[in-house]
N, C-alpha and C. Protein backbone atom coordinates (compact mmCIF):
# COMPACT_ATOMS: atom_id res chain seq x y z
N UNK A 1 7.54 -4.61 -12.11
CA UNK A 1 8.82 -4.29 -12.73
C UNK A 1 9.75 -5.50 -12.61
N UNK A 2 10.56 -5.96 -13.47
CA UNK A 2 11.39 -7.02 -13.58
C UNK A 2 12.46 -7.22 -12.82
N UNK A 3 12.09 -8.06 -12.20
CA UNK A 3 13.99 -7.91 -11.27
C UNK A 3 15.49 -8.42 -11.73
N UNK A 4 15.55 -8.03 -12.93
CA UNK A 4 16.71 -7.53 -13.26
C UNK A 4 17.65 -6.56 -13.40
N UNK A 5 16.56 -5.70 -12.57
CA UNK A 5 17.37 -4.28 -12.19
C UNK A 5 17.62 -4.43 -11.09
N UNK A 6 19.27 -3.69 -10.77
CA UNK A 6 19.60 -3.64 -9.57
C UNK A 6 19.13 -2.41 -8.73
N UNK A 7 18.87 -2.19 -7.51
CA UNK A 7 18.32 -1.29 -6.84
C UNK A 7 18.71 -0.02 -7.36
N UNK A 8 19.69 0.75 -7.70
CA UNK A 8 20.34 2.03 -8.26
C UNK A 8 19.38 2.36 -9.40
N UNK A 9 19.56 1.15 -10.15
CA UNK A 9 19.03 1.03 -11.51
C UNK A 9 17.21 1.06 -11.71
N UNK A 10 16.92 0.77 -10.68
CA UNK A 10 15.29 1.07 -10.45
C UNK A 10 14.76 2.37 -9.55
N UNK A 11 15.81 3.01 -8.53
CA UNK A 11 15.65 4.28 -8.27
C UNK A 11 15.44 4.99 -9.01
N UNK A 12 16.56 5.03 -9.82
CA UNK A 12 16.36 5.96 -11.20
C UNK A 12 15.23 5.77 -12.39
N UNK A 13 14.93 4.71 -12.91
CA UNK A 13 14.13 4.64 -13.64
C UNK A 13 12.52 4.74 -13.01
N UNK A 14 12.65 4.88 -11.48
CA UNK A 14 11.20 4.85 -11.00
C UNK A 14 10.75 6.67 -10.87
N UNK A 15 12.13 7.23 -10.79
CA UNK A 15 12.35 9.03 -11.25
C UNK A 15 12.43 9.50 -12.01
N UNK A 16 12.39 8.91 -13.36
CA UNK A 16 12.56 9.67 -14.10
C UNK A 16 10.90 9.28 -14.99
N UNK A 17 10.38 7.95 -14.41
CA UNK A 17 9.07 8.18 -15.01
C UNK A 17 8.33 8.93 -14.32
N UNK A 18 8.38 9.38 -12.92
CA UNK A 18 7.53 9.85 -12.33
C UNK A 18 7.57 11.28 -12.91
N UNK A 19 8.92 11.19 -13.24
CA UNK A 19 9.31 13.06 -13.46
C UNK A 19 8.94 13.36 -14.73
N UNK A 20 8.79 12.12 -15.62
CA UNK A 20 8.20 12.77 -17.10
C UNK A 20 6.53 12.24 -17.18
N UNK A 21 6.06 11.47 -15.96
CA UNK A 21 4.22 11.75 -15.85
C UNK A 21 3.96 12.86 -15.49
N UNK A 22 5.11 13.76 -14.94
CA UNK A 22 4.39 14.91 -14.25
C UNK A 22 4.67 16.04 -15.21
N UNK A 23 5.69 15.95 -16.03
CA UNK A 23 6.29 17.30 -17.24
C UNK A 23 6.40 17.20 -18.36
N UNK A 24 6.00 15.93 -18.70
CA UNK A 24 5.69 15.51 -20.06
C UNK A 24 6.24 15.74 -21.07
N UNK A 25 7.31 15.56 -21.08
CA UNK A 25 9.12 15.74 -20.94
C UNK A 25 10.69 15.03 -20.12
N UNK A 26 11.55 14.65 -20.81
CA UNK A 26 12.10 14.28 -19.83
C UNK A 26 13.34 15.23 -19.47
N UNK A 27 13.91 14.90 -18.54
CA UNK A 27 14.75 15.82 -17.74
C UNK A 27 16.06 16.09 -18.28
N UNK A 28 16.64 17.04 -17.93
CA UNK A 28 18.08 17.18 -18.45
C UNK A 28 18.96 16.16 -17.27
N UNK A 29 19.79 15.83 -18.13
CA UNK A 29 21.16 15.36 -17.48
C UNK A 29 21.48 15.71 -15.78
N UNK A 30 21.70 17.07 -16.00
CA UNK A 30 21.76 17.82 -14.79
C UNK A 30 20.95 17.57 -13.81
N UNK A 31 19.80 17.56 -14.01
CA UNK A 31 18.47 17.34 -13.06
C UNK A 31 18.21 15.98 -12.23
N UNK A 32 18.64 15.17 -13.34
CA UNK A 32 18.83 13.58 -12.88
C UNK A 32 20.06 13.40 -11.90
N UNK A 33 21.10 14.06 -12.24
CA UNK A 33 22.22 14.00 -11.53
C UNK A 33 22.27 14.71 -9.68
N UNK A 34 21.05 15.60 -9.88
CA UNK A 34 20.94 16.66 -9.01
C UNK A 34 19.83 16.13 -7.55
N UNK A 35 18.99 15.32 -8.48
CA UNK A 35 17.39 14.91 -7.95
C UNK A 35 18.45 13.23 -6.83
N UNK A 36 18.97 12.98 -7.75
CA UNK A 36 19.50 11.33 -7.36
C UNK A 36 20.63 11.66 -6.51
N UNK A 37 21.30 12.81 -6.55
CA UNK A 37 22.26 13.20 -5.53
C UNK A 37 23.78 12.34 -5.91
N UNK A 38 23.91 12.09 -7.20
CA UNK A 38 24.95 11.82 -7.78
C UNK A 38 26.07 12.85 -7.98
N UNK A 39 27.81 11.76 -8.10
CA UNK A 39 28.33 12.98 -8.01
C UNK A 39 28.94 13.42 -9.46
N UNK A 40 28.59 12.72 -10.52
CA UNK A 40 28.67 13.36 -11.82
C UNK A 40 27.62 13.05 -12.71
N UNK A 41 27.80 13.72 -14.03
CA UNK A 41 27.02 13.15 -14.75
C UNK A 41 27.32 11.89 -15.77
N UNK A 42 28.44 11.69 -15.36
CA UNK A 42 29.17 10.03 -16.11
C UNK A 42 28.06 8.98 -15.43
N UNK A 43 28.02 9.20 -13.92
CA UNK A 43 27.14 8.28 -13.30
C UNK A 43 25.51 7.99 -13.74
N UNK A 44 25.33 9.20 -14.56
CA UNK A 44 23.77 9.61 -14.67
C UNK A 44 23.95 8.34 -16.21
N UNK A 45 24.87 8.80 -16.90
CA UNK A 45 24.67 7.94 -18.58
C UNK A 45 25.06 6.93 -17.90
N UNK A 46 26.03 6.50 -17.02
CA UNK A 46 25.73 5.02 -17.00
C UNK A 46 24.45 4.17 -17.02
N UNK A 47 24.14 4.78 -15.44
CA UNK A 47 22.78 4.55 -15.29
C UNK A 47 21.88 4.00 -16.36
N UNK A 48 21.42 5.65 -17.04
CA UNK A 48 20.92 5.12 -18.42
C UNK A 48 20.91 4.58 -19.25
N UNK A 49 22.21 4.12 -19.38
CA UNK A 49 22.92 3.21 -20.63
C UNK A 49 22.68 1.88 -20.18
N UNK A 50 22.67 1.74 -18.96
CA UNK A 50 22.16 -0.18 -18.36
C UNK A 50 20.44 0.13 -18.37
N UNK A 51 19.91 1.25 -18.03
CA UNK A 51 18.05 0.84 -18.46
C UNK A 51 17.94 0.94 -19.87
N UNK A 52 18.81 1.85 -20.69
CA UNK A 52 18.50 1.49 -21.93
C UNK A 52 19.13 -0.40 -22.82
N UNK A 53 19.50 -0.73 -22.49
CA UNK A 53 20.51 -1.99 -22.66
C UNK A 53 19.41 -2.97 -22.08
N UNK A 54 18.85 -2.89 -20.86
CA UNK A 54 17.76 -3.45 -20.38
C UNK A 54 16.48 -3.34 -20.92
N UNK A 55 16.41 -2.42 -21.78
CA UNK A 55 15.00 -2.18 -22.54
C UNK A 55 13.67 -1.19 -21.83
N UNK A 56 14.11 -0.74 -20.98
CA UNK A 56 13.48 0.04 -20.09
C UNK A 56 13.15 1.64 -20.72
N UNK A 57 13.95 1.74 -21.37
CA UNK A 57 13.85 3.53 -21.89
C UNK A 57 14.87 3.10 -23.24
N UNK A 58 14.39 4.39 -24.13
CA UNK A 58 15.08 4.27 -25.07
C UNK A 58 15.53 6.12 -24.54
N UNK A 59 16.99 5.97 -25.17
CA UNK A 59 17.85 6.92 -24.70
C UNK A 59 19.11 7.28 -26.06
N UNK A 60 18.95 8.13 -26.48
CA UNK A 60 20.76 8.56 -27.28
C UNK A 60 21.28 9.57 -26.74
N UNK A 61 22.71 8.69 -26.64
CA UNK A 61 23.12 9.73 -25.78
C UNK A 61 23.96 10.96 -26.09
N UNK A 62 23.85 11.88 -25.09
CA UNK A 62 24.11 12.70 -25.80
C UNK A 62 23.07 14.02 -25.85
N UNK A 63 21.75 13.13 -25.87
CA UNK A 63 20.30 14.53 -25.80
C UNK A 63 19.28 13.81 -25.14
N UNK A 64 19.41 13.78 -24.07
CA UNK A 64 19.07 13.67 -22.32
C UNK A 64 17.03 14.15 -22.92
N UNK A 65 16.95 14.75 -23.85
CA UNK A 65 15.22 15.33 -24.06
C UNK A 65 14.64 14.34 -24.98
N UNK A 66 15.59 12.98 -25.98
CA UNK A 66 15.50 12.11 -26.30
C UNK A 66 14.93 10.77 -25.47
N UNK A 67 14.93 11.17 -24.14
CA UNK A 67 14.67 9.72 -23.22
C UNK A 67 13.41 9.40 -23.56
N UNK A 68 12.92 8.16 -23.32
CA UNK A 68 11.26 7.91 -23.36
C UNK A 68 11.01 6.61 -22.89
N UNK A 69 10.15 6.27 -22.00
CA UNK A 69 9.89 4.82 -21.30
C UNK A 69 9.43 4.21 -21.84
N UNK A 70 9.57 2.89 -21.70
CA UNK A 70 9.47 2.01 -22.91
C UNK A 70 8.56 0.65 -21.97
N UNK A 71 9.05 0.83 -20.78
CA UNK A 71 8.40 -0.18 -20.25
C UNK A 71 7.71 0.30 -18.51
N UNK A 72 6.73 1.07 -18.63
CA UNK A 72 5.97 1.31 -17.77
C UNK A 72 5.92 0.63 -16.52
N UNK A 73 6.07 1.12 -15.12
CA UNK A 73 6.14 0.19 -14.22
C UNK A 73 4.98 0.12 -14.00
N UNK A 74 3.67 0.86 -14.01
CA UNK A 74 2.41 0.81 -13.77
C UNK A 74 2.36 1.18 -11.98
N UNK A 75 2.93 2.01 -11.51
CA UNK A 75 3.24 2.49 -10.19
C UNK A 75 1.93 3.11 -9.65
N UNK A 76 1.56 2.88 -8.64
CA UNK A 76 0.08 3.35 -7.80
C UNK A 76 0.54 4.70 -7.44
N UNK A 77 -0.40 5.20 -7.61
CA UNK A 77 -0.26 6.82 -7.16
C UNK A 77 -0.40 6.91 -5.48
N UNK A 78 -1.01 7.95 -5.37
CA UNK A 78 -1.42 8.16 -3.79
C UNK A 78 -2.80 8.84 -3.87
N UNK A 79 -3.64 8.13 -3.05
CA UNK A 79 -5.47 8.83 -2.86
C UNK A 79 -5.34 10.05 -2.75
N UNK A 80 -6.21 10.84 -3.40
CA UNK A 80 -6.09 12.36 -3.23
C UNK A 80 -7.47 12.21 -2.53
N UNK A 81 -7.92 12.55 -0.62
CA UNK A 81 -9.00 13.02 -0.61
C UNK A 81 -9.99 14.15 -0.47
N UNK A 82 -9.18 14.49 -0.75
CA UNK A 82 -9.74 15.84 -1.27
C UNK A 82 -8.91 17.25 -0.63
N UNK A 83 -9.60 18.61 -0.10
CA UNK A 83 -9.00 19.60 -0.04
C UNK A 83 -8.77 19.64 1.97
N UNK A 84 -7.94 21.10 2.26
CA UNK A 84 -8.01 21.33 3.55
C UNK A 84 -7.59 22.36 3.69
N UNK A 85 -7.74 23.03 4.63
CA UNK A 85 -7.82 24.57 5.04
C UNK A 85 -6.58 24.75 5.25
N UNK A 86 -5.80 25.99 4.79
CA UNK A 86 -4.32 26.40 5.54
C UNK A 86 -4.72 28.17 5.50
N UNK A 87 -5.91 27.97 6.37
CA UNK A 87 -6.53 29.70 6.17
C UNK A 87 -7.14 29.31 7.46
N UNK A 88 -8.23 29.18 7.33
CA UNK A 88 -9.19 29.00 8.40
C UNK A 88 -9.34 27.52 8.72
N UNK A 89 -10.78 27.15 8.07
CA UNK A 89 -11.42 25.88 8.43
C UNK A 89 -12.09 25.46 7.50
N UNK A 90 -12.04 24.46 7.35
CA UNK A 90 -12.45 23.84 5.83
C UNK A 90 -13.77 22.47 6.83
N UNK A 91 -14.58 21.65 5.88
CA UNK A 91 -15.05 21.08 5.81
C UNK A 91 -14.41 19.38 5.95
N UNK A 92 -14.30 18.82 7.10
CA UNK A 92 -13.41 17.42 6.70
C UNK A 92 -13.36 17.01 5.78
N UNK A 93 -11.95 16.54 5.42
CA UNK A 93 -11.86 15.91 3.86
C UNK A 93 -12.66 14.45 4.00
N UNK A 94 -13.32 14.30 2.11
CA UNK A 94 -14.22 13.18 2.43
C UNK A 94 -13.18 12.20 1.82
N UNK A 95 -13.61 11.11 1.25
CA UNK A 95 -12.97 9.53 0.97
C UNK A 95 -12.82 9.76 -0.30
N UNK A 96 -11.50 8.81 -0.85
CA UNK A 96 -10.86 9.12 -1.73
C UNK A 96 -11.19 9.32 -2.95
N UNK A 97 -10.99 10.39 -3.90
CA UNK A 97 -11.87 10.63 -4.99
C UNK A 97 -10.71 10.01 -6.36
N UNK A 98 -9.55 10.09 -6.06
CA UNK A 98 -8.41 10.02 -7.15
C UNK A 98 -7.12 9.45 -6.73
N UNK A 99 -6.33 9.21 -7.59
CA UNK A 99 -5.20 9.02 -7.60
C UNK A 99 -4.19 9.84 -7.92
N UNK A 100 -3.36 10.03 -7.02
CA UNK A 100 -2.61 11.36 -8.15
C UNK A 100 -1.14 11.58 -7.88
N UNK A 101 -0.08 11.77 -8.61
CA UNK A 101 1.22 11.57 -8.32
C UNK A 101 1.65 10.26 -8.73
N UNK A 102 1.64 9.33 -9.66
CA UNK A 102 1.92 7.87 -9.66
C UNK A 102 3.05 8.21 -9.83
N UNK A 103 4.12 6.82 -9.11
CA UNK A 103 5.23 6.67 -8.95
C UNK A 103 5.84 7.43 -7.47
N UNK A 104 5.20 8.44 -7.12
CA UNK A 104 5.74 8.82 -5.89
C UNK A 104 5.87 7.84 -4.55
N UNK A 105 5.35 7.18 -4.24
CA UNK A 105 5.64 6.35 -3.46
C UNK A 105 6.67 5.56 -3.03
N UNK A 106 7.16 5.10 -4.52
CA UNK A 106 8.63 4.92 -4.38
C UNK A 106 9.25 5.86 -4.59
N UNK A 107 9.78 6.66 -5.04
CA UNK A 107 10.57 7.68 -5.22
C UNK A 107 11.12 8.40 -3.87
N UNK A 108 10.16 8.30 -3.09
CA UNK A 108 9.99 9.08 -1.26
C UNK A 108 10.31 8.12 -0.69
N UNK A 109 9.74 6.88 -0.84
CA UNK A 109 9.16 5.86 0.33
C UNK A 109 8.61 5.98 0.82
N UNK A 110 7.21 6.46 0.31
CA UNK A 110 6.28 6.78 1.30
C UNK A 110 5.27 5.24 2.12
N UNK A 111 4.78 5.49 2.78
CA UNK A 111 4.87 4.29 3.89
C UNK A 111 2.98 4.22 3.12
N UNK A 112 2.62 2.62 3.30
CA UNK A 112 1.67 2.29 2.45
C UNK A 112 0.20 2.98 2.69
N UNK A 113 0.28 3.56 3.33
CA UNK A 113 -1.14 3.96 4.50
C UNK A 113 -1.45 5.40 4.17
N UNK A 114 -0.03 6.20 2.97
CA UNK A 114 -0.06 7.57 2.93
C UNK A 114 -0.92 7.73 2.16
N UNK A 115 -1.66 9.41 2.43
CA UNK A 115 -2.45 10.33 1.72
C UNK A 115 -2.33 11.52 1.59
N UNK A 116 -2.89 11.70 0.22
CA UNK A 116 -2.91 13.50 -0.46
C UNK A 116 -3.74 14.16 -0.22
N UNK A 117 -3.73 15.88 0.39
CA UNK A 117 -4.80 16.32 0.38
C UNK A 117 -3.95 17.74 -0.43
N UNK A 118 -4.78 18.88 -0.66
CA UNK A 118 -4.75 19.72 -1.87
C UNK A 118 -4.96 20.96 -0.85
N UNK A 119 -4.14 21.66 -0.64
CA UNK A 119 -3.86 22.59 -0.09
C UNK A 119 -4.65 23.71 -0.36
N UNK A 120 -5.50 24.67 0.59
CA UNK A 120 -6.16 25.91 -0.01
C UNK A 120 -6.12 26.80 1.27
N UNK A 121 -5.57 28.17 1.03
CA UNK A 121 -5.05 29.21 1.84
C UNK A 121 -3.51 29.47 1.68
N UNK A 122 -3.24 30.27 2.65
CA UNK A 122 -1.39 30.82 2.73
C UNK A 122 -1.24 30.99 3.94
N UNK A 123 -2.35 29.87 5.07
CA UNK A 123 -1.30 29.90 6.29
C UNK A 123 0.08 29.40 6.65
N UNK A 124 0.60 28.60 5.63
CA UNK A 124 1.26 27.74 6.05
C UNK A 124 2.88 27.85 4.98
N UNK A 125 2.16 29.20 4.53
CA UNK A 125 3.23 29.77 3.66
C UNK A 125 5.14 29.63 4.05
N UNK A 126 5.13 29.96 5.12
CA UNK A 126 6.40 29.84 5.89
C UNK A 126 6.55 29.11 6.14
N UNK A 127 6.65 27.56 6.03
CA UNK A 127 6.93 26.68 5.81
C UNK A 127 7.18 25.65 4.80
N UNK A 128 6.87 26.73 3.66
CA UNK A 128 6.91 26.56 1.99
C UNK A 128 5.77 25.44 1.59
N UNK A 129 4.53 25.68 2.08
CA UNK A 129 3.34 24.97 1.51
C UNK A 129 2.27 26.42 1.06
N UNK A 130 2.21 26.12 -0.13
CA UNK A 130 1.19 27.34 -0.48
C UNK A 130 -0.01 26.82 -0.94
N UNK A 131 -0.69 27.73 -1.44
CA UNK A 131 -2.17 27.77 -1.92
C UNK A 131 -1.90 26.69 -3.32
N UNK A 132 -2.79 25.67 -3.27
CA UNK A 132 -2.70 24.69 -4.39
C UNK A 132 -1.90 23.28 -4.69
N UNK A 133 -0.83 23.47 -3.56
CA UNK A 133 0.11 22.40 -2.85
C UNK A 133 -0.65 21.17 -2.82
N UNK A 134 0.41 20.24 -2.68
CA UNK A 134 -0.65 18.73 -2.75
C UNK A 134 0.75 18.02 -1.34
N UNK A 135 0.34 18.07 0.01
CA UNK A 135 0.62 17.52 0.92
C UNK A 135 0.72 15.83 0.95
N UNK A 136 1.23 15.38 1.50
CA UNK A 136 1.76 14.34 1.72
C UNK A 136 1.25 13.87 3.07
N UNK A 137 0.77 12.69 3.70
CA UNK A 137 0.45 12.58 4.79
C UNK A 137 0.64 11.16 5.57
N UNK A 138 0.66 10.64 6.69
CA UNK A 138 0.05 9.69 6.64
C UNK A 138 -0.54 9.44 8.61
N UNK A 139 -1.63 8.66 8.58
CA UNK A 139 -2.48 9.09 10.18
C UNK A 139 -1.13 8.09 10.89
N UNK A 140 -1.39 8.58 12.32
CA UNK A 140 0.05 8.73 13.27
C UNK A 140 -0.57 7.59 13.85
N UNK A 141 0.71 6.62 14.11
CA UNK A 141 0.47 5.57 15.09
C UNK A 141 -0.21 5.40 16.49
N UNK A 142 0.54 6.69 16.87
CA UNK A 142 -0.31 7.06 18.05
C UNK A 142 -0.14 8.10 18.33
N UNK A 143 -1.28 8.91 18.00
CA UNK A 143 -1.74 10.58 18.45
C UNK A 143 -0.72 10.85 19.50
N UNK A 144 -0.76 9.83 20.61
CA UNK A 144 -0.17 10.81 21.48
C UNK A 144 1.67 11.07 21.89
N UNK A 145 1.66 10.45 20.59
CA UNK A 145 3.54 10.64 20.56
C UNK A 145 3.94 11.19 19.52
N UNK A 146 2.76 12.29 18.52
CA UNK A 146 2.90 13.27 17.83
C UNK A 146 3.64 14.37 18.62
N UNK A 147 4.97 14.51 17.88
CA UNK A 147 6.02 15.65 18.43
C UNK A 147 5.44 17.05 18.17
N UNK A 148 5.44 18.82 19.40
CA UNK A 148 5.83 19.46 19.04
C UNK A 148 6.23 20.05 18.03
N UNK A 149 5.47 20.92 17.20
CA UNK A 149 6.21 21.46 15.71
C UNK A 149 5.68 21.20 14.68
N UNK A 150 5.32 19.39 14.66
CA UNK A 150 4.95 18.84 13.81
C UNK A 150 3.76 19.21 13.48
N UNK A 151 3.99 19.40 11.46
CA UNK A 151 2.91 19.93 11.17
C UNK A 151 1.91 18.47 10.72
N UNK A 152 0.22 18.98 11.17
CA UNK A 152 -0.60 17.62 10.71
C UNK A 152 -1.76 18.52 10.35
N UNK A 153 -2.85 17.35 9.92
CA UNK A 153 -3.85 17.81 9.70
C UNK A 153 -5.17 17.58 11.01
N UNK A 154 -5.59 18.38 11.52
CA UNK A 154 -5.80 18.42 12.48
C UNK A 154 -7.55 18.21 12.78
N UNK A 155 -8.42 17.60 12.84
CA UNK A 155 -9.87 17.75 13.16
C UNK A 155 -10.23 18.22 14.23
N UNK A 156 -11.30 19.44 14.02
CA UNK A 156 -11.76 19.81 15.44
C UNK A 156 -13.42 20.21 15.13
N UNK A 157 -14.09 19.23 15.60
CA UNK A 157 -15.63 18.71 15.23
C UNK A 157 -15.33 18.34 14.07
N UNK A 158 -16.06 19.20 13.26
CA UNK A 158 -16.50 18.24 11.62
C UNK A 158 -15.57 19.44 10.42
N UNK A 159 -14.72 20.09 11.16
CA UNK A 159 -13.63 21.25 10.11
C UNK A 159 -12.40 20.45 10.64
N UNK A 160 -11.44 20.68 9.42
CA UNK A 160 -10.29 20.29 9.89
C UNK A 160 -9.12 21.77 9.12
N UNK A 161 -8.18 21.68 9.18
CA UNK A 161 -7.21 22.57 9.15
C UNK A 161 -5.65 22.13 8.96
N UNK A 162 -4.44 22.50 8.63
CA UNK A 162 -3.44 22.11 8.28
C UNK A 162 -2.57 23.10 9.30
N UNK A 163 -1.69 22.76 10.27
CA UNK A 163 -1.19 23.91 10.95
C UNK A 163 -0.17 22.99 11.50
N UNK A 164 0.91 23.52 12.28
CA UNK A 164 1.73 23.50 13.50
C UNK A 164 0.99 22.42 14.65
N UNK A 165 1.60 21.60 15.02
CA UNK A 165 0.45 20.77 16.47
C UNK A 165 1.46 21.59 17.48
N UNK A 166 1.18 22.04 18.70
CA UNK A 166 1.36 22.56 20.20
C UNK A 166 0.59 21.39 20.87
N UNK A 167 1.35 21.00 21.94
CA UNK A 167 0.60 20.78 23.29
C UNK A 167 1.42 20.50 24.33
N UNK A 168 0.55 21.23 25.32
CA UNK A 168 1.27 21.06 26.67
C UNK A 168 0.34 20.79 27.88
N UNK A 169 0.61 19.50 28.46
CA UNK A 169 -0.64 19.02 29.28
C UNK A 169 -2.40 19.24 28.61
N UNK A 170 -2.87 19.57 28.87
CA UNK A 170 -4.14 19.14 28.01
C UNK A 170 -4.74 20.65 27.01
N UNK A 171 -3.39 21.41 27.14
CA UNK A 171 -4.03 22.43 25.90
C UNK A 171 -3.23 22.48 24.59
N UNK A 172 -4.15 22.65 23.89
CA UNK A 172 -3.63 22.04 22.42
C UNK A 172 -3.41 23.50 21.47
N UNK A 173 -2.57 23.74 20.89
CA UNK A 173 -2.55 24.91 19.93
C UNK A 173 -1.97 24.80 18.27
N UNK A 174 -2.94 25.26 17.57
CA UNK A 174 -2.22 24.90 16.07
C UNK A 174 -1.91 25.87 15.42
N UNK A 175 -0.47 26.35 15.60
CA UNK A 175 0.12 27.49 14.92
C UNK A 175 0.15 27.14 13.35
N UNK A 176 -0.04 28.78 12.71
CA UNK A 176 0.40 28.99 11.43
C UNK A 176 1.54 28.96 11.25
N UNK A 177 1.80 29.20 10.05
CA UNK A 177 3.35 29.52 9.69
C UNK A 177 3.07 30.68 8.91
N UNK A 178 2.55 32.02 9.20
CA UNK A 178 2.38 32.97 8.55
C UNK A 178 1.62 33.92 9.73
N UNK A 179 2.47 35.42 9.78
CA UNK A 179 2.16 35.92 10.91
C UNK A 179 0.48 36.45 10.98
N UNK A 180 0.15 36.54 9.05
CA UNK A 180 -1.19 37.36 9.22
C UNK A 180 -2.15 36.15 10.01
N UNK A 181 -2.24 34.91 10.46
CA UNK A 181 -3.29 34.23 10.92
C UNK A 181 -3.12 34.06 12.31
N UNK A 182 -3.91 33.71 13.26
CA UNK A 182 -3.94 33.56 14.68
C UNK A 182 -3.41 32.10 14.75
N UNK A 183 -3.22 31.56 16.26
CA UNK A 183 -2.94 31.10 16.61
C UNK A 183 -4.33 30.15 16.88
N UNK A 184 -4.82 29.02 16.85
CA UNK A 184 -5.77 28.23 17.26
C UNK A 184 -5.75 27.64 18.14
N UNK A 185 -6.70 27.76 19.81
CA UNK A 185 -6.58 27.07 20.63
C UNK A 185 -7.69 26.26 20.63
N UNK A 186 -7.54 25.21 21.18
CA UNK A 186 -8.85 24.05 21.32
C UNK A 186 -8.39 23.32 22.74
N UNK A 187 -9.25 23.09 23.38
CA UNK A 187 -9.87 22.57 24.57
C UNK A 187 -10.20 21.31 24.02
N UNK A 188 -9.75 20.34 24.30
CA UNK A 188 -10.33 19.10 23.79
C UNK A 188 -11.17 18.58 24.92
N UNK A 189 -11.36 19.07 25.85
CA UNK A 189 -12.31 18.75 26.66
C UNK A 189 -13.86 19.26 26.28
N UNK A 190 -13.62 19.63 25.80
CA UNK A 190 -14.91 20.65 25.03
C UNK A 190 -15.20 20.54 23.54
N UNK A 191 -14.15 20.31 22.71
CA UNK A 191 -14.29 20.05 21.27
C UNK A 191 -13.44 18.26 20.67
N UNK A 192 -14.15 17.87 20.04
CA UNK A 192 -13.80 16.56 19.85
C UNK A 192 -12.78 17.04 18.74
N UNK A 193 -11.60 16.55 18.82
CA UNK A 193 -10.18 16.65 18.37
C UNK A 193 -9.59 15.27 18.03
N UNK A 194 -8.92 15.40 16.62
CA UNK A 194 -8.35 14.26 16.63
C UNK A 194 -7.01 14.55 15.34
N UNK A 195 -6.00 14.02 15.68
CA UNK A 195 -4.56 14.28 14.45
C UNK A 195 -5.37 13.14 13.24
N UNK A 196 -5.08 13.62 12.23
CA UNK A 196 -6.01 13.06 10.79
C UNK A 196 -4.64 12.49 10.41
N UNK A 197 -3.57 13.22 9.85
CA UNK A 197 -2.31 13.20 9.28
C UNK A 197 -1.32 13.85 9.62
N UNK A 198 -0.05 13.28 9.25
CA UNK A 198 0.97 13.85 9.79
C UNK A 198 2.00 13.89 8.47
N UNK A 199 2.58 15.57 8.63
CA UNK A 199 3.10 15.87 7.00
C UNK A 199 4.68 15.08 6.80
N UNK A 200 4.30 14.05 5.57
CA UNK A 200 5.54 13.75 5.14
C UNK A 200 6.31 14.60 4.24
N UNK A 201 5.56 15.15 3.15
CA UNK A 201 6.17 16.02 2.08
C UNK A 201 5.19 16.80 1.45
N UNK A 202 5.65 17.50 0.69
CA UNK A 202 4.61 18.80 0.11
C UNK A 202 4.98 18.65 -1.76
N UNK A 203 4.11 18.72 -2.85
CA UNK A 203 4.40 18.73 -3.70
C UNK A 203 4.12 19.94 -4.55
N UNK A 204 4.90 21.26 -5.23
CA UNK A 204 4.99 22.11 -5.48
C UNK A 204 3.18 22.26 -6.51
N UNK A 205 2.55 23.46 -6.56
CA UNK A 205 1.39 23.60 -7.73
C UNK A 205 2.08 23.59 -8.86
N UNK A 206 3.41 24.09 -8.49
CA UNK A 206 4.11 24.50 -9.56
C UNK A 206 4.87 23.08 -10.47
N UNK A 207 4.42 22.19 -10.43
CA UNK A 207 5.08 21.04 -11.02
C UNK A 207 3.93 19.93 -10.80
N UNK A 208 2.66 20.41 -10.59
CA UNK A 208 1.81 19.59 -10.66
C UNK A 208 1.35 20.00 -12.22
């Protein structure tokens, strides 16, 4: 992307392509104003009016469903490797099959090392990740200064799982977020355990 945009000016245009790869459509006024945390929508047509002026999108203003990118940043997605349990126990996820979400990376900031996995079950429902969700991740610097609470993806032998991390002195527990599932204890003295990922963000089925 050209650096003649000033940082404001590439936030936005790095959101609103991501938001029309994913809806194939572009956004209302409102949405842009809402997503960017602006405090009007004068700020939103400015915006637009310097990427359109820049050649970046063509835009009239006025009908916000008129936008259309004109100059592609060509933004890397994030590896999708595959699926993971928020029920039981799934099969470790294998190596990366796809790309998926382009442009999210910037949009979040997600840190270069992050990965997608594809959510299957409704343990984790209460925490607003459902069945079909596409998680956000990325493996922890060091396992052992993974906080309490924090939800990760968790290996225990050759299944892994999406839950709550617990631990206190050497017993480990991975709560649901949904009362119908148990509570998972593991002995890592006994089962080879290891934190895979640690959740940055969750991306709705519903806007995939």
């Amino acid at each position: 992307m050209s650096e003649n945009l000033t940082k404001l000016q590439r936030e936005t245009f790095l959101w609103l392509e991501t938001y029309i790869n994913q809806h194939n459509h572009a956004p209302a006024l409102r949405q842009i104003q809402t997503a960017l945390e602006l405090s009007s929508v004068a700020q939103v047509q400015s915006r637009l009016a310097a990427l359109k002026r820049k050649g970046y999108i063509n835009w009239e203003k006025g009908h916000a469903r008129t936008l259309r990118i004109l100059r592609p940043s060509q933004q890397r997605g994030v590896p999708l490797w595959g699926t993971i349990a928020a029920s039981g126990w799934r099969q470790a996820f294998a190596d990366q099959q796809e790309e998926v979400l382009p442009g999210i990376r910037e949009v979040l900031r997600l840190p270069d090392d992050c990965f997608a996995l594809r959510v299957r079950g409704d343990s984790m429902i209460e925490s607003l990740i459902g069945d079909g969700d596409i998680v956000l991740l990325h493996p922890p610097a060091d396992p052992d200064l993974v906080q309490n609470h924090t939800i990760v993806a968790a290996r225990v032998g050759n299944e892994t799982t999406l839950k709550h991390y617990h631990r206190t002195g050497t017993t480990i527990q991975l709560k649901p977020a949904n009362p119908r599932y148990p509570i998972i204890h593991v002995d890592p003295t006994q089962h080879e355990f290891e934190i895979q990922g640690v959740y940055l963000a969750v991306v709705r089925s519903s806007n995939l």
